[in-house]
Protein backbone atom coordinates (compact mmCIF):
# COMPACT_ATOMS: atom_id res chain seq x y z
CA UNK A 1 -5.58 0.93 21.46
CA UNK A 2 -5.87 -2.51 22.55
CA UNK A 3 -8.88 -2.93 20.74
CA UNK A 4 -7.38 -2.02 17.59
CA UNK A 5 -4.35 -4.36 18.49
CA UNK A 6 -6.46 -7.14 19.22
CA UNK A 7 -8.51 -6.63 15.79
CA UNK A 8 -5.23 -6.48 14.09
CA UNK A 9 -3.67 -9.58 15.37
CA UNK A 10 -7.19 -11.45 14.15
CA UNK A 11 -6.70 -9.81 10.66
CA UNK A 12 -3.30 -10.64 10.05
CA UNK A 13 -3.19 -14.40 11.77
CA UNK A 14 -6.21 -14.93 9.05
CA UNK A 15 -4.22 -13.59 6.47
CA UNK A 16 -2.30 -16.84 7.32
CA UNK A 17 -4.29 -19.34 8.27
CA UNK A 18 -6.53 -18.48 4.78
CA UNK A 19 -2.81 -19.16 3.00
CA UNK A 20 -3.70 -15.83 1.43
CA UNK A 21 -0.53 -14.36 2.57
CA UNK A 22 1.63 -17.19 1.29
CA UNK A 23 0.23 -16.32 -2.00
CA UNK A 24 0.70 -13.13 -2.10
CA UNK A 25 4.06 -13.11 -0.69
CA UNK A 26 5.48 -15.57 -2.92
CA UNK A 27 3.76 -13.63 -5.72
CA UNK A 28 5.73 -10.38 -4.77
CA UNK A 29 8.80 -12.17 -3.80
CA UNK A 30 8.95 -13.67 -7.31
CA UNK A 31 8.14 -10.67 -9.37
CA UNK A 32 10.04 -8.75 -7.34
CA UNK A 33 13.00 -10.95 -7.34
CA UNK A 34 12.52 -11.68 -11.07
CA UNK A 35 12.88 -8.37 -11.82
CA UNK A 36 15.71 -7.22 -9.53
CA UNK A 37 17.86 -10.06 -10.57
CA UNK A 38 17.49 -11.39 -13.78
CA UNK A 39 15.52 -9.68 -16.07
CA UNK A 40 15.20 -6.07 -17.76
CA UNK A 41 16.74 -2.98 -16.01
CA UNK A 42 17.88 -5.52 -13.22
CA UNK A 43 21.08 -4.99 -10.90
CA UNK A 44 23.68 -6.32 -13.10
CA UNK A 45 22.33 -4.87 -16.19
CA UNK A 46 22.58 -1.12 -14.06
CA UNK A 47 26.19 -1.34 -13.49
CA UNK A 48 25.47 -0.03 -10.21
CA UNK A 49 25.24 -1.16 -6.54
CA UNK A 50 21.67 -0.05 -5.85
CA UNK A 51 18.54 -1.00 -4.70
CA UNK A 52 17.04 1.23 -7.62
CA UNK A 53 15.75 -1.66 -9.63
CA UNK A 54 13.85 -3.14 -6.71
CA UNK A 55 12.07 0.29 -5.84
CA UNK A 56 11.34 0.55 -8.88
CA UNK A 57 9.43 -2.95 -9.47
CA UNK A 58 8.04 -2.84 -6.09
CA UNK A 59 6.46 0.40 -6.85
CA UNK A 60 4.26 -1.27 -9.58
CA UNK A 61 3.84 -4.31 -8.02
CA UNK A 62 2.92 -2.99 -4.39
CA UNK A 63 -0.35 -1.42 -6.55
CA UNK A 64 -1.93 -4.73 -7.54
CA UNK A 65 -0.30 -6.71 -4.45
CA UNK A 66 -2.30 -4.27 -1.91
CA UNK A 67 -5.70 -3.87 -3.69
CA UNK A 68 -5.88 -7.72 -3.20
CA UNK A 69 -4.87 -7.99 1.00
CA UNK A 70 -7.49 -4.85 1.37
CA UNK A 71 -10.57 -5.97 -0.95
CA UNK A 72 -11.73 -8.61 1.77
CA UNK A 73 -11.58 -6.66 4.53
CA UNK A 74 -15.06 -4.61 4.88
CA UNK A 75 -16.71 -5.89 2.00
CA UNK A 76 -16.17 -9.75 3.28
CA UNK A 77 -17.47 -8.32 6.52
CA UNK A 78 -20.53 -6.45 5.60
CA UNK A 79 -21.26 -9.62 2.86
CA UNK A 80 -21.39 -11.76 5.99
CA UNK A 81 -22.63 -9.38 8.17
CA UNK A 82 -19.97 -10.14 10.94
CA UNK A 83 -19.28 -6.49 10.55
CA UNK A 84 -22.54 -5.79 12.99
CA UNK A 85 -21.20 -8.52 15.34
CA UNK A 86 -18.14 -6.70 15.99
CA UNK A 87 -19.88 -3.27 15.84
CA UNK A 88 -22.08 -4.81 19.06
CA UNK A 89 -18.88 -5.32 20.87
CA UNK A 90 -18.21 -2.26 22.03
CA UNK A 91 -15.68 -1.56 18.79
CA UNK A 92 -15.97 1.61 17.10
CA UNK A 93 -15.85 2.20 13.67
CA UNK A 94 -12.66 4.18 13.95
CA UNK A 95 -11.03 1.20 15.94
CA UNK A 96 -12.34 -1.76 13.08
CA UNK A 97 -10.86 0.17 10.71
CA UNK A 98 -7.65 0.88 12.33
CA UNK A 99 -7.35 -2.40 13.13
CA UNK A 100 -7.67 -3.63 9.61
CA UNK A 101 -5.47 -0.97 8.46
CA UNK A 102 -2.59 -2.33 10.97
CA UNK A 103 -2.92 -5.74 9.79
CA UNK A 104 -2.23 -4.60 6.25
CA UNK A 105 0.95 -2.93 6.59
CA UNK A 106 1.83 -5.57 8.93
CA UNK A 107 1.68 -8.03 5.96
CA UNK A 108 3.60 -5.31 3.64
CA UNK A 109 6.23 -5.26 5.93
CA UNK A 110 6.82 -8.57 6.58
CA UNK A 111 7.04 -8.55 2.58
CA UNK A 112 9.24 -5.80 2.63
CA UNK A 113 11.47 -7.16 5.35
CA UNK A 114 11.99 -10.44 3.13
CA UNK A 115 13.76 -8.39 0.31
CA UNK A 116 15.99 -7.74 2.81
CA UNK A 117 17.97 -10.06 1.72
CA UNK A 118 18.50 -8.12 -1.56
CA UNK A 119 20.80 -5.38 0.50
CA UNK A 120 22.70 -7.89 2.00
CA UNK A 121 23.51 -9.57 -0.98
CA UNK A 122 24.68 -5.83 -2.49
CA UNK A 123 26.55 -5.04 0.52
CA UNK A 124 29.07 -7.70 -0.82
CA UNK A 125 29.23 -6.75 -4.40
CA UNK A 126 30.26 -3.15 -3.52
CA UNK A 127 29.42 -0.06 -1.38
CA UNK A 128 25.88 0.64 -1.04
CA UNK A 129 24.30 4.29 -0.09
CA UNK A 130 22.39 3.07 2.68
CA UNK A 131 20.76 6.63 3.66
CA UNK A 132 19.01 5.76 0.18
CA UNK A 133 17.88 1.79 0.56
CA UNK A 134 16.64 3.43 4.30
CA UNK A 135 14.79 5.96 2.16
CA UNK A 136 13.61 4.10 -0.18
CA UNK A 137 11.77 1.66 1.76
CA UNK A 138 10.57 4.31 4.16
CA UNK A 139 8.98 5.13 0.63
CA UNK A 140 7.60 2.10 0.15
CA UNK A 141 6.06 1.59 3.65
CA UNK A 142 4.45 5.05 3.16
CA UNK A 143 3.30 4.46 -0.27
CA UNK A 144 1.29 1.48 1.15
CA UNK A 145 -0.27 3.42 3.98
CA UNK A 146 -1.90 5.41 1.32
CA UNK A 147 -3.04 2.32 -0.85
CA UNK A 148 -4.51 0.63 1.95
CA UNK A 149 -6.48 3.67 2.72
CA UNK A 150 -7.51 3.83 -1.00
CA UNK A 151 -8.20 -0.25 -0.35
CA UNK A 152 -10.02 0.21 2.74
CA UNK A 153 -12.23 2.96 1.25
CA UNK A 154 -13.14 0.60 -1.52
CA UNK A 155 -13.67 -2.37 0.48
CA UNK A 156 -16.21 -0.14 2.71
CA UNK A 157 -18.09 0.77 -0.20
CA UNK A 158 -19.26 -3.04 -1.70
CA UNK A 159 -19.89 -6.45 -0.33
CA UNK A 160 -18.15 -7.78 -3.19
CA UNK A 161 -14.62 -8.42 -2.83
CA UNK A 162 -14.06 -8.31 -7.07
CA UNK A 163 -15.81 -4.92 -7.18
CA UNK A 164 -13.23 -3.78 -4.23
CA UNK A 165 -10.41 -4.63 -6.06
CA UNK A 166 -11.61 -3.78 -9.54
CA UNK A 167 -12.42 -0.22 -7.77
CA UNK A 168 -8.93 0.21 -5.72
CA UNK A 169 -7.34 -0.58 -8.57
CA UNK A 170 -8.72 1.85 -10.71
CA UNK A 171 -8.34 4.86 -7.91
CA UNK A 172 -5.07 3.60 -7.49
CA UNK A 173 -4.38 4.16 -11.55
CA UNK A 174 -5.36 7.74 -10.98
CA UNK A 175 -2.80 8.65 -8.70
CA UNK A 176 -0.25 6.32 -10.32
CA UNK A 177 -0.45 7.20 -13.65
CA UNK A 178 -3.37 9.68 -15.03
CA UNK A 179 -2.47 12.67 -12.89
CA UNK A 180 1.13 12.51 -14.09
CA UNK A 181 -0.04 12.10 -17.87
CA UNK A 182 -3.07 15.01 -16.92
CA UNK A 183 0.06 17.25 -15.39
CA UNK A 184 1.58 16.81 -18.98
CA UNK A 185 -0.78 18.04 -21.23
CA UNK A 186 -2.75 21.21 -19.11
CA UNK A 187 -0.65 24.29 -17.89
CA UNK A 188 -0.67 26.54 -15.28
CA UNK A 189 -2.42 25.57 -11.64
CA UNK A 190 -4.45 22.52 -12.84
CA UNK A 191 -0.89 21.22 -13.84
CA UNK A 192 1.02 21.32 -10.84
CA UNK A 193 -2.05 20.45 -8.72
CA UNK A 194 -2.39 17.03 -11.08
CA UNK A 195 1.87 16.59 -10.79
CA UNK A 196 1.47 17.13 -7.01
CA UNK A 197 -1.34 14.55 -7.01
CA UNK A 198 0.65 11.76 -8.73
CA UNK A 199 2.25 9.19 -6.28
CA UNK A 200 5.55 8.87 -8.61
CA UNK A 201 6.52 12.50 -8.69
CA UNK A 202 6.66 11.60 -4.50
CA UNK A 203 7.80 7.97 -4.55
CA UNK A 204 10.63 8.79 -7.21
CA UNK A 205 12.70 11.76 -4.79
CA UNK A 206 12.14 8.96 -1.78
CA UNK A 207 13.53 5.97 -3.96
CA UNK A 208 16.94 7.70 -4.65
CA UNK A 209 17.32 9.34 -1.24
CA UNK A 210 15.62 12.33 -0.93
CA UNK A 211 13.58 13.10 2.06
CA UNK A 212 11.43 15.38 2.06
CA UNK A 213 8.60 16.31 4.88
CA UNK A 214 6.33 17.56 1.35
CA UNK A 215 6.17 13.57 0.45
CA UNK A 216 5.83 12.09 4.23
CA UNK A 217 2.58 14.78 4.38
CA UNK A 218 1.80 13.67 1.06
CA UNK A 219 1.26 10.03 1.59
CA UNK A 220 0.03 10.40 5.51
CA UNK A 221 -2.58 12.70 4.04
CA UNK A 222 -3.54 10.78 1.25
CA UNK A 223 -4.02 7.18 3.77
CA UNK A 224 -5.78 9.50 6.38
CA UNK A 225 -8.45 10.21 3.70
CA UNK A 226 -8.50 6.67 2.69
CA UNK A 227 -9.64 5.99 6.27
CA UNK A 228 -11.56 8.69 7.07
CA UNK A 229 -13.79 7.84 4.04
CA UNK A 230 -13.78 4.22 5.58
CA UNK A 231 -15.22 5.01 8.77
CA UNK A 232 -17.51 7.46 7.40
CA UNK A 233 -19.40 5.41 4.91
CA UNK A 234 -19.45 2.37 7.79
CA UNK A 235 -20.98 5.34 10.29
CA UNK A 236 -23.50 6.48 7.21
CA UNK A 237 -24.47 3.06 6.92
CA UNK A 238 -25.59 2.29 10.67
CA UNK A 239 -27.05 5.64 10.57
CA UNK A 240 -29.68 4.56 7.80
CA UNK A 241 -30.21 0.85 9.41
């Protein structure tokens, strides 16, 4: 465990020092903010006191914000080949992995804990269900674990960090848009399997307060696969060096 702590610690403190997180967080803080505040189906326009407009933004933007933090973290290392350095220290697969896994959500939480701010400011224009904002993000957070498994799992599978995000991305459309659209136009078991597949018909019940174990398994599933493909295709490849 300590080997996955230290690994994540490395991660996230270059996150920082590459002012790659300062990007992306003001990026997400912006859009976020943007459209929470001032513009479309924002808070005021609502009528409502709810964080409903930011869950909603922050479920679109969370699927470009993480393909970018995960398309680095294999592919920069197998580009490099640093990845064989830390694979001669002793570090498992599993634990590199892990480790970069951590230092993602780390960085989507600190995100996420910077829109607090959001709440607050509700909490004085009028009562707020907070069994839903404490759903909702629990929503978020696990909506991330399974897009930086999908990242991850990308990033293991190319040296080039474009490719990586090009490729998350476009796994990431599957589950956030074609198996809803799929689910609408086949019938019977193909269409509840595609509606069971699609991240919105989970994120949605979360977002206004629902919680349900069906969703947690849903996205802890879908980031355990994420990272089991990870390790496996960084195990294939030492196998055929």
């Amino acid at each position: 465990m300590s080997s996955i702590w230290i690994i994540a610690k490395k991660e996230l403190n270059t996150f920082f020092d590459a002012l790659t997180a300062y990007v992306l967080l003001i990026i997400f803080l912006g859009m976020s903010g943007f459209f929470t505040w001032i513009y479309g189906s924002d808070v005021f326009m609502s009528g409502q006191v709810s964080m409903q407009p930011f869950f909603s933004i922050a479920y679109w933007t969370l699927s470009f914000f993480i393909p970018a933090v995960t398309m680095r973290m294999l592919a920069e290392e197998k580009r490099t080949g640093t990845i064989e350095l830390l694979q001669t220290k002793a570090l498992s697969d599993t634990q590199i992995v892990l480790g970069k896994a951590f230092a993602c959500l780390a960085l989507i939480c600190i995100a996420l804990l910077l829109t607090l701010p959001y709440y607050f400011t509700l909490t004085r224009l009028g009562e707020v269900d907070h069994g839903a904002v404490i759903c909702g993000y629990l929503g978020l957070i696990l909506m991330s674990c399974a897009y930086i498994g999908i990242g991850l799992f990308a990033s293991s599978i190319s040296n080039n960090q474009i490719v990586s995000f090009l490729t998350a991305l476009l796994i990431g459309v599957f589950f956030l848009i074609i198996f809803e659209v799929l689910s609408n136009n086949v019938g019977g078991t193909a269409a509840q399997l595609f509606h069971y597949l699609s991240i919105s018909m989970h994120f949605e019940s979360m977002s206004r307060g629902v919680l349900d174990i069906q969703d947690i398994t849903y996205f802890l599933l879908l980031s355990t696969c994420g990272i089991v493909l990870s390790v496996a295709v960084l195990s294939k490849r030492n196998i055929v060096e």
